[in-house]
Protein backbone atom coordinates (compact mmCIF):
# COMPACT_ATOMS: atom_id res chain seq x y z
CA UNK A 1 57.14 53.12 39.80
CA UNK A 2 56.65 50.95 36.15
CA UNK A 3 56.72 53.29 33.89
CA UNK A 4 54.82 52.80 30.18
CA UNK A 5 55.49 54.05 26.40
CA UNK A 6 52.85 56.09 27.10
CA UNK A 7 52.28 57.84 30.02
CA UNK A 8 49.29 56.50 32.09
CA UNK A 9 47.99 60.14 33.04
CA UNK A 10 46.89 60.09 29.38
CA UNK A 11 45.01 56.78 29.20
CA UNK A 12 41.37 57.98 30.51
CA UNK A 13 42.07 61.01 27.33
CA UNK A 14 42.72 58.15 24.67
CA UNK A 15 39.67 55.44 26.20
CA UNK A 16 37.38 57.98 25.38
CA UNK A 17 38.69 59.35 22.43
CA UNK A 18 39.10 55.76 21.03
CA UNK A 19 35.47 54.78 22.09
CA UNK A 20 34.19 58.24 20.37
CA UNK A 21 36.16 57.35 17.34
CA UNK A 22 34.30 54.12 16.52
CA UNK A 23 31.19 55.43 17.41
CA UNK A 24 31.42 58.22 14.87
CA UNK A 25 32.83 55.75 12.10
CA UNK A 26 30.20 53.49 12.58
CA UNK A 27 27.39 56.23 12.51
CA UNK A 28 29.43 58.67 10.37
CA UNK A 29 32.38 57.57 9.04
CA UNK A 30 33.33 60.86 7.69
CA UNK A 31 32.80 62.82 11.06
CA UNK A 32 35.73 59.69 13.04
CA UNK A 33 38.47 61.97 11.42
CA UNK A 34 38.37 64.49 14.10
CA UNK A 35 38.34 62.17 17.25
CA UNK A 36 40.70 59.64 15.68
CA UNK A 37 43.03 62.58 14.62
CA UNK A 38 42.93 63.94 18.24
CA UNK A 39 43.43 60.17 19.96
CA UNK A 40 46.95 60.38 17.58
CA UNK A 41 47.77 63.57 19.35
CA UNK A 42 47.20 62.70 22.32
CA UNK A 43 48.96 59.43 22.02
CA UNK A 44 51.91 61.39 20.30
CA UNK A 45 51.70 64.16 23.57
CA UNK A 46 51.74 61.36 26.33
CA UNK A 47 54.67 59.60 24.53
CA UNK A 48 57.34 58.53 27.64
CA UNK A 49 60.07 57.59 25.97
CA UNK A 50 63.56 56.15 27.59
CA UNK A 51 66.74 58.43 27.80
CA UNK A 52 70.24 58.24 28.11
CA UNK A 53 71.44 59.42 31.49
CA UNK A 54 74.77 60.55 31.96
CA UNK A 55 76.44 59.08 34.83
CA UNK A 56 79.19 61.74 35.95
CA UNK A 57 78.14 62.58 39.76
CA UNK A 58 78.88 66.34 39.26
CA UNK A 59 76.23 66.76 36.50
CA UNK A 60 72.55 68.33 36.41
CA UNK A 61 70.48 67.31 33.87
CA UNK A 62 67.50 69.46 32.58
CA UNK A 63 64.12 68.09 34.39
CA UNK A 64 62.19 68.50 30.86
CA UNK A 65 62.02 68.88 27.25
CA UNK A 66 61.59 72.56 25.71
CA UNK A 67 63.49 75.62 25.26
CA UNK A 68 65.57 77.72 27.50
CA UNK A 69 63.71 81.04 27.39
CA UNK A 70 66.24 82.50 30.22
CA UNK A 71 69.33 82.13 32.88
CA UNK A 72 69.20 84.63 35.56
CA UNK A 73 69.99 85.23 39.41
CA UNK A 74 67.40 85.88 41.61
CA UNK A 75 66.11 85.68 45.07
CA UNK A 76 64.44 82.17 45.46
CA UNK A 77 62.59 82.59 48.66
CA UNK A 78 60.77 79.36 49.20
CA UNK A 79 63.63 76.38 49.24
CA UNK A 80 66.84 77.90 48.90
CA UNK A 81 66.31 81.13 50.93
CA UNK A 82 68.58 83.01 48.81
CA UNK A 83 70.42 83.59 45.91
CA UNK A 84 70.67 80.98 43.33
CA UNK A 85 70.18 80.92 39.43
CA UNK A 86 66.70 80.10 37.66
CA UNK A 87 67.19 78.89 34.88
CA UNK A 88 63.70 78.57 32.83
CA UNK A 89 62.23 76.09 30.41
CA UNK A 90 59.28 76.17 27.80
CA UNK A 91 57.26 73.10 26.65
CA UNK A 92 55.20 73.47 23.68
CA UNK A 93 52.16 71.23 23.08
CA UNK A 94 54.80 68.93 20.74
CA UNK A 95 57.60 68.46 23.20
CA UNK A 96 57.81 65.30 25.46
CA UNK A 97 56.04 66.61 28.90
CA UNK A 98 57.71 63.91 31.49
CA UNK A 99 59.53 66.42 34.17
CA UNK A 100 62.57 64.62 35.42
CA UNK A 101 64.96 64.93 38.48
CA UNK A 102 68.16 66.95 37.43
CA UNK A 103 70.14 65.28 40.00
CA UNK A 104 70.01 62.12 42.61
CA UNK A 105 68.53 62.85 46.20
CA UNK A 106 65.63 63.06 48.48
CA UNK A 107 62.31 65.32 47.80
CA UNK A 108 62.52 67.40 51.71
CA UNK A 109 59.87 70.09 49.97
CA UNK A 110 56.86 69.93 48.22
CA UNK A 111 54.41 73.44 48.36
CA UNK A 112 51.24 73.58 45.81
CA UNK A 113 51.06 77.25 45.35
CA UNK A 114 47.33 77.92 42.83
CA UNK A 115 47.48 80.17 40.40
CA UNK A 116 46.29 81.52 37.14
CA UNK A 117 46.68 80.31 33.61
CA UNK A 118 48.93 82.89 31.61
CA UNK A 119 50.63 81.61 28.87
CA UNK A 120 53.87 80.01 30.07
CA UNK A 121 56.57 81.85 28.55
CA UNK A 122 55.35 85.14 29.44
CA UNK A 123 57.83 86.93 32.06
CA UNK A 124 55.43 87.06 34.93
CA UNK A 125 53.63 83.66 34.33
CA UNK A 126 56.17 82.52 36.76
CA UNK A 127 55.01 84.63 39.99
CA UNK A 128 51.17 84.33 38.91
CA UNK A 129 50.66 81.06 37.81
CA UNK A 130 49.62 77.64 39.03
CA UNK A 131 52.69 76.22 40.30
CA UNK A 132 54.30 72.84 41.98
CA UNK A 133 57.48 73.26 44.10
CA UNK A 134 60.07 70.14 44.63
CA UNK A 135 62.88 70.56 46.66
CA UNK A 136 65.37 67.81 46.26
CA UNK A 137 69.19 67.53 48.88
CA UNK A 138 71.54 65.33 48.41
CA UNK A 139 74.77 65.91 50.66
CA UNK A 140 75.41 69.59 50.83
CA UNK A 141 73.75 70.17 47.28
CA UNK A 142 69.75 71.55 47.60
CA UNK A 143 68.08 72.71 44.09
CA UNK A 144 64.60 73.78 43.34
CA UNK A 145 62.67 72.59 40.66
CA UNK A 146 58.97 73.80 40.02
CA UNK A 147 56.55 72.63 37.23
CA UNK A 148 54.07 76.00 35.91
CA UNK A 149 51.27 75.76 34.46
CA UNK A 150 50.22 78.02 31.18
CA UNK A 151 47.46 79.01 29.20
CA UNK A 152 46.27 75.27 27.36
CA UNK A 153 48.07 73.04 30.21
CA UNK A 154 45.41 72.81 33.12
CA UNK A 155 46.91 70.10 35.10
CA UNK A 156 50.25 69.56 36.86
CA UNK A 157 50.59 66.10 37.99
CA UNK A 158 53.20 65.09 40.41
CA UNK A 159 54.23 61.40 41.54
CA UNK A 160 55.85 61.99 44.29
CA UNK A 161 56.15 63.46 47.83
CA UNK A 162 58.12 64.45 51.02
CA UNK A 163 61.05 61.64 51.83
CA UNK A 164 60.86 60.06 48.08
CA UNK A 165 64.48 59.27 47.28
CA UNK A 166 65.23 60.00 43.11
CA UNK A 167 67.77 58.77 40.53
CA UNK A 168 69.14 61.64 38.19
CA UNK A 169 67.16 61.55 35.59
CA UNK A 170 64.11 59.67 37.29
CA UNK A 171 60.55 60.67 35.94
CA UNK A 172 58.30 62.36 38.99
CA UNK A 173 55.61 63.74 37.22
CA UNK A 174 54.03 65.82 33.92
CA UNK A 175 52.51 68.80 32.97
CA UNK A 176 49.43 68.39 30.80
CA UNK A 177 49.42 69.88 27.40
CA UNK A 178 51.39 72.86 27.61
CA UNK A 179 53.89 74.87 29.93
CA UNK A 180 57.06 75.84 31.73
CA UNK A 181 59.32 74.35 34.09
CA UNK A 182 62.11 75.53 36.19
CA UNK A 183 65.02 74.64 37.82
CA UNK A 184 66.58 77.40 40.76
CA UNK A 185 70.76 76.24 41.87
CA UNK A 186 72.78 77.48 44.41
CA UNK A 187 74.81 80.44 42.56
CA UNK A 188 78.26 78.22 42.47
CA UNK A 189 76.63 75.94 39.78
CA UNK A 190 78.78 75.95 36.78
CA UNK A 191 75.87 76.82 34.36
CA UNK A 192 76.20 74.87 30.78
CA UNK A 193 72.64 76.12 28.76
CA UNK A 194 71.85 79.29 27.36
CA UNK A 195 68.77 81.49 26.18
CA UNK A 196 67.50 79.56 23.01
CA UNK A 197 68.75 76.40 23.23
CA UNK A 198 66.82 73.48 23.04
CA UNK A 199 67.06 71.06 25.54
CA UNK A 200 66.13 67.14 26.38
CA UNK A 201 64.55 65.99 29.69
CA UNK A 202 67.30 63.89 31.69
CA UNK A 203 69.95 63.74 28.99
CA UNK A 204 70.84 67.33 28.37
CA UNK A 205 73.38 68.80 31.15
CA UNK A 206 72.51 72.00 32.74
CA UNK A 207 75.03 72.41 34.87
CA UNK A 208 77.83 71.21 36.60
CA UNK A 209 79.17 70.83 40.45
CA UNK A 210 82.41 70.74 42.11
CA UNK A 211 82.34 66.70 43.90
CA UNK A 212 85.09 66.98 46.62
C-alpha cells in the first residue's frame, strides 16, 4: 500500500477547503482566513510521517500516538476469549492519527461493532462506543487491537481485512479527528508503559515477549 506525507483519507477535506479558500480571497479576502486556517489543520492532522521501527522480534510497539490513560486486566471476550491486559490509548485532535500494527502477523479477525460517540477517554466510552476490532497471530502470539471512536472523531477507517499479512509497525488504518485506541495481550506480556505516559505510534515499545 504507497503510503503519502499526508494521509490520502484527508485529501477530499483539504480539495475543498483549498477551493473554498480562494473563493473567499477572491470575493473577500478578509473572510479566506478561516478556511485557509482550517486547510493548515487539517493538513497538520493528516500528517503520516515515517518512524523508526525497532527490530527485536520479542517487542510490541504501541499501534498509535497519544497518551496511556490506563493498564489493566480484564476479560477480553471477542478475540482472546480470556484474560489478557488492555492497555488504553488517547489521541487528541493534535497527535498523529495513523494506527499501526504492534507486532508482525496475519489479521484472522475483523468485527465492526456501532456505537455511540462519547468522548474517548471517558471510562465507559470503551463498551459504548463505535468501535473496529483487529485480531492479528503470528506463531503462538494472538493480540487484539481496536480503534474507538469519541465525541469529534466520526470516522474509523481501516485498510485492511481478514488474511492481510502486517510488518510491526505497518500503518492499517486512522481514526478521524479525535479518539482512543487499544491494544488487549495475552496476560504473560511483559508490560513496558504506564498511566500517563506519552507514547509514539510504531516506535514506542509496549511490551515485551519471551521468543523461544
Amino acid at each position: 500500500m504507497k503510503q503519502y506525507p499526508i494521509s490520502r483519507d484527508g485529501w477530499s477535506y483539504l480539495i475543498v477547503l483549498g477551493l473554498l479558500t480562494a473563493i473567499c480571497y477572491w470575493i473577500w479576502p478578509w473572510v479566506a482566513i478561516l478556511p485557509g486556517a482550517l486547510f493548515f489543520f487539517v493538513l497538520y492532522f493528516f500528517r503520516n510521517p515515517e518512524r523508526s521501527i525497532p527490530e527485536d522480534k520479542g517487542l510490541l510497539v504501541s499501534p498509535a500516538d497519544g497518551v496511556i490513560m490506563d493498564v489493566e486486566r480484564v476479560f477480553e471476550e471477542h478475540f482472546l476469549k480470556g484474560e489478557s491486559i488492555r492497555i488504553r490509548i488517547f489521541l487528541n485532535v493534535f497527535n498523529v492519527h495513523v494506527n499501526r500494527s504492534p507486532m508482525a502477523g496475519q489479521i484472522v479477525y475483523r468485527y465492526y461493532r456501532p456505537g455511540k460517540m462519547l468522548p474517548a477517554f471517558k471510562s465507559h466510552a470503551s463498551e459504548i462506543n463505535e468501535k473496529n476490532f483487529i485480531g492479528i497471530e503470528q506463531d503462538n502470539l494472538k493480540i487484539l487491537v481496536t480503534q474507538v471512536t469519541g465525541f469529534i472523531a466520526r470516522r474509523i477507517v481501516c485498510w485492511v481485512d481478514n488474511g492481510d499479512v502486517l510488518a510491526r509497525g505497518e500503518r492499517f488504518g486512522l481514526i478521524k479527528f479525535g479518539s482512543c485506541t487499544e491494544i488487549f495481550l495475552p496476560p504473560n506480556v511483559e508490560v513496558t508503559v504506564k498511566p500517563g505516559e506519552k507514547v509514539r505510534g510504531g516506535e514506542t515499545v509496549v511490551g515485551r515477549v519471551n521468543i523461544e
